[in-house]
PDB file of N, CA and C in Angstrom:
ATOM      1  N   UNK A   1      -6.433   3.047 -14.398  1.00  0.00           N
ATOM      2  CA  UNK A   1      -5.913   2.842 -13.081  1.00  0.00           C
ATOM      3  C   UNK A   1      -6.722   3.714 -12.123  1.00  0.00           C
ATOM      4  N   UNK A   2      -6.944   2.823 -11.335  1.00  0.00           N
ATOM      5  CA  UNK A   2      -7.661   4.164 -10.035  1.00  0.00           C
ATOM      6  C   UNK A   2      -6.851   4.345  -8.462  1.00  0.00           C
ATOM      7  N   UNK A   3      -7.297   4.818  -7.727  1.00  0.00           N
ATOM      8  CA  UNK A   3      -6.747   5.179  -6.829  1.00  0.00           C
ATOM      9  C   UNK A   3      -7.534   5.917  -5.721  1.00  0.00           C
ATOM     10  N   UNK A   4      -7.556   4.673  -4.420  1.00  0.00           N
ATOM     11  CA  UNK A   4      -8.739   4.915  -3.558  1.00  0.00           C
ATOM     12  C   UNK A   4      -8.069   5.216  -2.435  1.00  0.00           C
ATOM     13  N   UNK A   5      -8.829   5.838  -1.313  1.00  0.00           N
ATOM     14  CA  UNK A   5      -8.337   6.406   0.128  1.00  0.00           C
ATOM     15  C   UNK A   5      -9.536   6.517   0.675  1.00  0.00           C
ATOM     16  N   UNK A   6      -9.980   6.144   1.692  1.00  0.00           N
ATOM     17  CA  UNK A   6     -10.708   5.989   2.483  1.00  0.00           C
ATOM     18  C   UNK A   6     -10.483   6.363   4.099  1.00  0.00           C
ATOM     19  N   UNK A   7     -11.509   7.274   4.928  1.00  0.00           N
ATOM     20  CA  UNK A   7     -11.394   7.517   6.269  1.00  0.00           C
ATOM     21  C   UNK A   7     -12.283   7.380   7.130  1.00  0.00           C
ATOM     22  N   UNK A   8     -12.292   7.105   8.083  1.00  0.00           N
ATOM     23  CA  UNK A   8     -13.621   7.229   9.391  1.00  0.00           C
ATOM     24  C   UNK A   8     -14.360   8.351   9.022  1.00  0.00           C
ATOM     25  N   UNK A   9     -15.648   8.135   9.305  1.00  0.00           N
ATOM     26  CA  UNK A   9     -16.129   9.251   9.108  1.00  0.00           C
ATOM     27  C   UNK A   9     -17.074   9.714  10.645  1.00  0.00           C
ATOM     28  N   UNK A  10     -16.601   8.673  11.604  1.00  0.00           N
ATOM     29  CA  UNK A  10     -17.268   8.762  13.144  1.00  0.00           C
ATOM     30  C   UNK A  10     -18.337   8.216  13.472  1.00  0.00           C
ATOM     31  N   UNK A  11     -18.994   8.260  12.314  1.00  0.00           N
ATOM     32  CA  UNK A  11     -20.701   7.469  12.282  1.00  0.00           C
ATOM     33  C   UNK A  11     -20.551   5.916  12.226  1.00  0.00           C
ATOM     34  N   UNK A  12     -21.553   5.444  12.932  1.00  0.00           N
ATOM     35  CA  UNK A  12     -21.772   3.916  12.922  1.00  0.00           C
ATOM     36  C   UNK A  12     -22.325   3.359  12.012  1.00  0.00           C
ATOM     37  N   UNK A  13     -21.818   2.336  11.351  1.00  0.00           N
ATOM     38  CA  UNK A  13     -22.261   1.270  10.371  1.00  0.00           C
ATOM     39  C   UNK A  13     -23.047   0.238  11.193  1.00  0.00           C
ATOM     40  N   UNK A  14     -24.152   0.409  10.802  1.00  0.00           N
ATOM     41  CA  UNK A  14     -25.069  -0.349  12.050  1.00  0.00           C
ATOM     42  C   UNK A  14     -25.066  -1.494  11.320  1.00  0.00           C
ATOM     43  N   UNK A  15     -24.731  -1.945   9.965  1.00  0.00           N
ATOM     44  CA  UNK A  15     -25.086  -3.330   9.849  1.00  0.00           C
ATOM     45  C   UNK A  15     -23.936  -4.203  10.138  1.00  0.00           C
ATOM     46  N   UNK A  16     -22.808  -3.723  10.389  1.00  0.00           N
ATOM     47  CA  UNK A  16     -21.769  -4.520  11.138  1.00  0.00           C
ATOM     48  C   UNK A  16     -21.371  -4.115  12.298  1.00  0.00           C
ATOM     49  N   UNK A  17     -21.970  -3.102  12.753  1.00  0.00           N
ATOM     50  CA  UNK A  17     -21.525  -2.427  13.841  1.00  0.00           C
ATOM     51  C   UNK A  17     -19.936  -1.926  14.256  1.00  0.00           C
ATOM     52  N   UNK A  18     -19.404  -1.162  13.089  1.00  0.00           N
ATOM     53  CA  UNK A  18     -18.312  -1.039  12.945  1.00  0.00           C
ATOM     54  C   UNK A  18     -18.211   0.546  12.341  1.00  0.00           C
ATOM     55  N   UNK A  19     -17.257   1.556  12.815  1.00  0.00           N
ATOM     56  CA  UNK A  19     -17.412   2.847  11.858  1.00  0.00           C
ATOM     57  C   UNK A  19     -17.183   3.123  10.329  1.00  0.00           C
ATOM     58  N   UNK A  20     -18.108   3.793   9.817  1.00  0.00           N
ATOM     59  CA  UNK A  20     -18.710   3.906   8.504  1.00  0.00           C
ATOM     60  C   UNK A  20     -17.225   4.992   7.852  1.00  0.00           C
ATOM     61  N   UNK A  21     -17.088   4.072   6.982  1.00  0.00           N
ATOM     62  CA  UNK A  21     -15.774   5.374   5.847  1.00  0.00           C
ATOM     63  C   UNK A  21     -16.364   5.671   4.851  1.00  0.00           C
ATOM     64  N   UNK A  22     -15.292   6.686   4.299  1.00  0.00           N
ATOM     65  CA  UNK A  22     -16.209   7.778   3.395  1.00  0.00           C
ATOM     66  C   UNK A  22     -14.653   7.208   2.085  1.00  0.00           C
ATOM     67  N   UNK A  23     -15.136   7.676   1.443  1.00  0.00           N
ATOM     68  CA  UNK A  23     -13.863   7.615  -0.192  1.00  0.00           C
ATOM     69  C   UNK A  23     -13.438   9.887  -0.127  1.00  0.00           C
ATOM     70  N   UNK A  24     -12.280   9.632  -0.155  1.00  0.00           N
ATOM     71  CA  UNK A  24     -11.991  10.784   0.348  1.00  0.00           C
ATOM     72  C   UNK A  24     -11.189  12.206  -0.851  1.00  0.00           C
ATOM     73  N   UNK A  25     -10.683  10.923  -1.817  1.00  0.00           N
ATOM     74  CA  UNK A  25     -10.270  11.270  -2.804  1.00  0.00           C
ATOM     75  C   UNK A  25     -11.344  11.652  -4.024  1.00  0.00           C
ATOM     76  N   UNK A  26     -10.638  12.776  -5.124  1.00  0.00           N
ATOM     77  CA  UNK A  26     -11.742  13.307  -5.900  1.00  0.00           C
ATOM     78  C   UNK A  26     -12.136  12.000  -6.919  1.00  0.00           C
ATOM     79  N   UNK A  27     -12.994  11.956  -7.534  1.00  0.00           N
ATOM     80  CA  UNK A  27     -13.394  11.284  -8.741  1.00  0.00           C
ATOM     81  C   UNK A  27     -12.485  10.927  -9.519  1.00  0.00           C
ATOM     82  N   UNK A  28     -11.973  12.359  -9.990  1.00  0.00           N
ATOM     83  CA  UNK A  28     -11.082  12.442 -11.365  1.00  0.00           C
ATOM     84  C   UNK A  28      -9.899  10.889 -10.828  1.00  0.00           C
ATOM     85  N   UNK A  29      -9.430  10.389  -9.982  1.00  0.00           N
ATOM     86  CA  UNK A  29      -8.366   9.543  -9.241  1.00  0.00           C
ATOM     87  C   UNK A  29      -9.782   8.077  -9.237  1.00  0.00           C
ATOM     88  N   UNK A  30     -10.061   8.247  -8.971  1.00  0.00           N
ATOM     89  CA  UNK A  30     -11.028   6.802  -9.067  1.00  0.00           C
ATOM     90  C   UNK A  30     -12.324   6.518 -10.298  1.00  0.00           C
ATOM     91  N   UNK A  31     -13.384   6.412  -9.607  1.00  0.00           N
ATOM     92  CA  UNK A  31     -14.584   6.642 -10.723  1.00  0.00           C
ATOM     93  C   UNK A  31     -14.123   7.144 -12.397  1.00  0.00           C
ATOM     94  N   UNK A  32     -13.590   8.063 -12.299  1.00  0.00           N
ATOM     95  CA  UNK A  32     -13.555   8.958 -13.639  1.00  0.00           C
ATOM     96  C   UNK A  32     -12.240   8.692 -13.763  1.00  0.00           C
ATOM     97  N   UNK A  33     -11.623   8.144 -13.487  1.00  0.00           N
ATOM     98  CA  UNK A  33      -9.894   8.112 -13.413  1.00  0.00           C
ATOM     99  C   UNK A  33      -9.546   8.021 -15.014  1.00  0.00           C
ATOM    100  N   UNK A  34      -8.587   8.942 -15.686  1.00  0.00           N
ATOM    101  CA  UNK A  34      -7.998   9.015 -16.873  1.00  0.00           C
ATOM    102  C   UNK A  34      -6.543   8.530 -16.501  1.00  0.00           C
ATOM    103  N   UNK A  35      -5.427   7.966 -15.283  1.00  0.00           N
ATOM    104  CA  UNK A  35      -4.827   7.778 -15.157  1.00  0.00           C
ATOM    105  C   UNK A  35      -4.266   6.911 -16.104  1.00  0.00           C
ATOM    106  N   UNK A  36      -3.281   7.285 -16.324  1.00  0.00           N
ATOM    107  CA  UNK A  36      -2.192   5.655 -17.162  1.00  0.00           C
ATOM    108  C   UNK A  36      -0.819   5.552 -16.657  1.00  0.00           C
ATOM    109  N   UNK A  37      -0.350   4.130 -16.527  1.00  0.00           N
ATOM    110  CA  UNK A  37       1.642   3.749 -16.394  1.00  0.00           C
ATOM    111  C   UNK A  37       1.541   3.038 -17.302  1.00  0.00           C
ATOM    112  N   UNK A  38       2.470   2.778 -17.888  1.00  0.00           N
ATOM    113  CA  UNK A  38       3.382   1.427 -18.343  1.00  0.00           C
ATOM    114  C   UNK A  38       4.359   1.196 -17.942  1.00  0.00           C
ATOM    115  N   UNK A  39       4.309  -0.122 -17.173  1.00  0.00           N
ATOM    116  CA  UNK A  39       4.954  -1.044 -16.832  1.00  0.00           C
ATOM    117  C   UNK A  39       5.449  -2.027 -17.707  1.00  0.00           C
ATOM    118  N   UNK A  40       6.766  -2.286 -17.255  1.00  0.00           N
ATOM    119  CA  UNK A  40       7.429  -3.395 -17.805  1.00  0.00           C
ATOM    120  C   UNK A  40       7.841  -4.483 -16.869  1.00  0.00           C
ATOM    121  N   UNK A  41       8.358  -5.848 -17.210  1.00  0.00           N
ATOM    122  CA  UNK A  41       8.384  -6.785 -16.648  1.00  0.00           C
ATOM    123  C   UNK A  41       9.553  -6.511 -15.941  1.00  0.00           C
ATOM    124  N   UNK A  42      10.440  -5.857 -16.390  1.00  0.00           N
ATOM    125  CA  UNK A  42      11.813  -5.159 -15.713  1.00  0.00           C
ATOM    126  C   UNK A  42      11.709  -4.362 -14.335  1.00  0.00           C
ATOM    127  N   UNK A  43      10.844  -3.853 -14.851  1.00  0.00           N
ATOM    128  CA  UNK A  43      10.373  -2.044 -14.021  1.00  0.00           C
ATOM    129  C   UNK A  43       9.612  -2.553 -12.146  1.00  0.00           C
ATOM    130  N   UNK A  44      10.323  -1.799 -10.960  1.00  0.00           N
ATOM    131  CA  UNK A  44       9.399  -1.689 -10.128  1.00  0.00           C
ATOM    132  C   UNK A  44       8.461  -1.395 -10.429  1.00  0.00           C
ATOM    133  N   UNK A  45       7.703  -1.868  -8.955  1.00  0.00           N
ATOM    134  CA  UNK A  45       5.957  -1.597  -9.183  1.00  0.00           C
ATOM    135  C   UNK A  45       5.456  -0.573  -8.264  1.00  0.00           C
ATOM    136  N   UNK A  46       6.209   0.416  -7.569  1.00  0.00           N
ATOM    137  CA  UNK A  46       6.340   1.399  -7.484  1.00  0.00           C
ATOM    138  C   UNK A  46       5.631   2.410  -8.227  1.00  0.00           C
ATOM    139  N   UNK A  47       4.328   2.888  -8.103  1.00  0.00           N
ATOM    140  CA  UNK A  47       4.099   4.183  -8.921  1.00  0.00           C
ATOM    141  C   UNK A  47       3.636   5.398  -8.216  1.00  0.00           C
ATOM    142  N   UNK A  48       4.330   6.810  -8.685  1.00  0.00           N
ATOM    143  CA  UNK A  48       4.087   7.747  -7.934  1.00  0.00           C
ATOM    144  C   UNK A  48       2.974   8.452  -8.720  1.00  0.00           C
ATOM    145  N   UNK A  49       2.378   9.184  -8.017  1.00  0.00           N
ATOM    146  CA  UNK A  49       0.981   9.972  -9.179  1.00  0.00           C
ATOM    147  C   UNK A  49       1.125  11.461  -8.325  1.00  0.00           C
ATOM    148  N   UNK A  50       1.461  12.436  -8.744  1.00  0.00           N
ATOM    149  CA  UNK A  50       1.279  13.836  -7.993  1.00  0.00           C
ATOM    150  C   UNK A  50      -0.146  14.319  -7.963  1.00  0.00           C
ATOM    151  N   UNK A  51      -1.171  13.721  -6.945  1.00  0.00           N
ATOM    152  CA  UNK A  51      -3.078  14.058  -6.599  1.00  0.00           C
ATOM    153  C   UNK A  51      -2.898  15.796  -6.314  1.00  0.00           C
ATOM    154  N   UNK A  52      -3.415  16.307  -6.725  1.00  0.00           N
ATOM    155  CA  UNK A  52      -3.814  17.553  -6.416  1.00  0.00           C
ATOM    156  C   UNK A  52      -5.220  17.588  -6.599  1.00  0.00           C
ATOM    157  N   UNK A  53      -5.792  18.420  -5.733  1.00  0.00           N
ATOM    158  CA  UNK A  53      -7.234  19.143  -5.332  1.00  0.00           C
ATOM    159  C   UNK A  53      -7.200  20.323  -4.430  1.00  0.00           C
ATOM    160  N   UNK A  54      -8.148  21.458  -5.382  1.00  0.00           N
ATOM    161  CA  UNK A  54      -8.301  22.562  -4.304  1.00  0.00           C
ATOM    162  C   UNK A  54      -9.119  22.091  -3.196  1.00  0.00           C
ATOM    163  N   UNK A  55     -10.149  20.884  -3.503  1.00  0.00           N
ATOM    164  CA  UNK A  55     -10.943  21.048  -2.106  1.00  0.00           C
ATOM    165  C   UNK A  55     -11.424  19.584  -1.487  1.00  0.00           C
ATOM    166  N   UNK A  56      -9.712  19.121  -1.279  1.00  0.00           N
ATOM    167  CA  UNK A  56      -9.383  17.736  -0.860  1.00  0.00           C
ATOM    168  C   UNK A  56      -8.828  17.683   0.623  1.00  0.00           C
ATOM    169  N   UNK A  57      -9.981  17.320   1.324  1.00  0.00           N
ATOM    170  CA  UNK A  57     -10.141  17.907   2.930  1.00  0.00           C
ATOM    171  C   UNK A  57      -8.986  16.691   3.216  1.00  0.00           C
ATOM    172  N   UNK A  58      -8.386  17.363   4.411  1.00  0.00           N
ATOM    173  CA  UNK A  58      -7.190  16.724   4.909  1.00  0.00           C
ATOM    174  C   UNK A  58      -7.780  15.208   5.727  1.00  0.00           C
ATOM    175  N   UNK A  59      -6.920  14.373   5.551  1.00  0.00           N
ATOM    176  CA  UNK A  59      -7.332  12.912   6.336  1.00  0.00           C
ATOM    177  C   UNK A  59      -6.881  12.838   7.971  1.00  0.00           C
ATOM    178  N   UNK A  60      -7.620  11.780   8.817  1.00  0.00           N
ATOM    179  CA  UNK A  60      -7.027  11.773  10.044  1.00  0.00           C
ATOM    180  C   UNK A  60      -6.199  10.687  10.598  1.00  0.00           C
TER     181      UNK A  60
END
C-alpha cells in the first residue's frame, strides 16, 4: 500500500503552464512502502496509518 501527498512548490511547470508539485511525504509511505491492512468485504474502507517523520516539512 502506498500513500502519496503532494504540494505546490511555486515554480512553473512550463510544459503545461501550470505550478509544479513536489511528493512531500517520506519514501518509507510510498516508493519503499512496507505498509499492510486487511480488509474484509464487511469492513469500512476507512484506513488510518499514524506517518511520522523527524524531517517532514509542514504542507500549505
Amino acid at each position: 500500500m502506498e500513500i502519496h501527498a503532494s504540494r505546490w512548490t511555486g515554480k512553473p511547470y512550463e510544459k503545461y503552464g501550470i505550478k509544479e508539485t513536489e511528493q512531500y511525504l517520506p519514501a518509507i509511505y510510498n516508493e519503499q512502502s512496507q505498509l499492510t491492512a486487511d480488509i474484509k468485504a464487511d469492513q469500512s474502507l476507512q484506513l488510518d496509518f499514524d506517518l511520522k517523520s523527524d524531517s517532514q516539512p509542514s504542507g500549505e
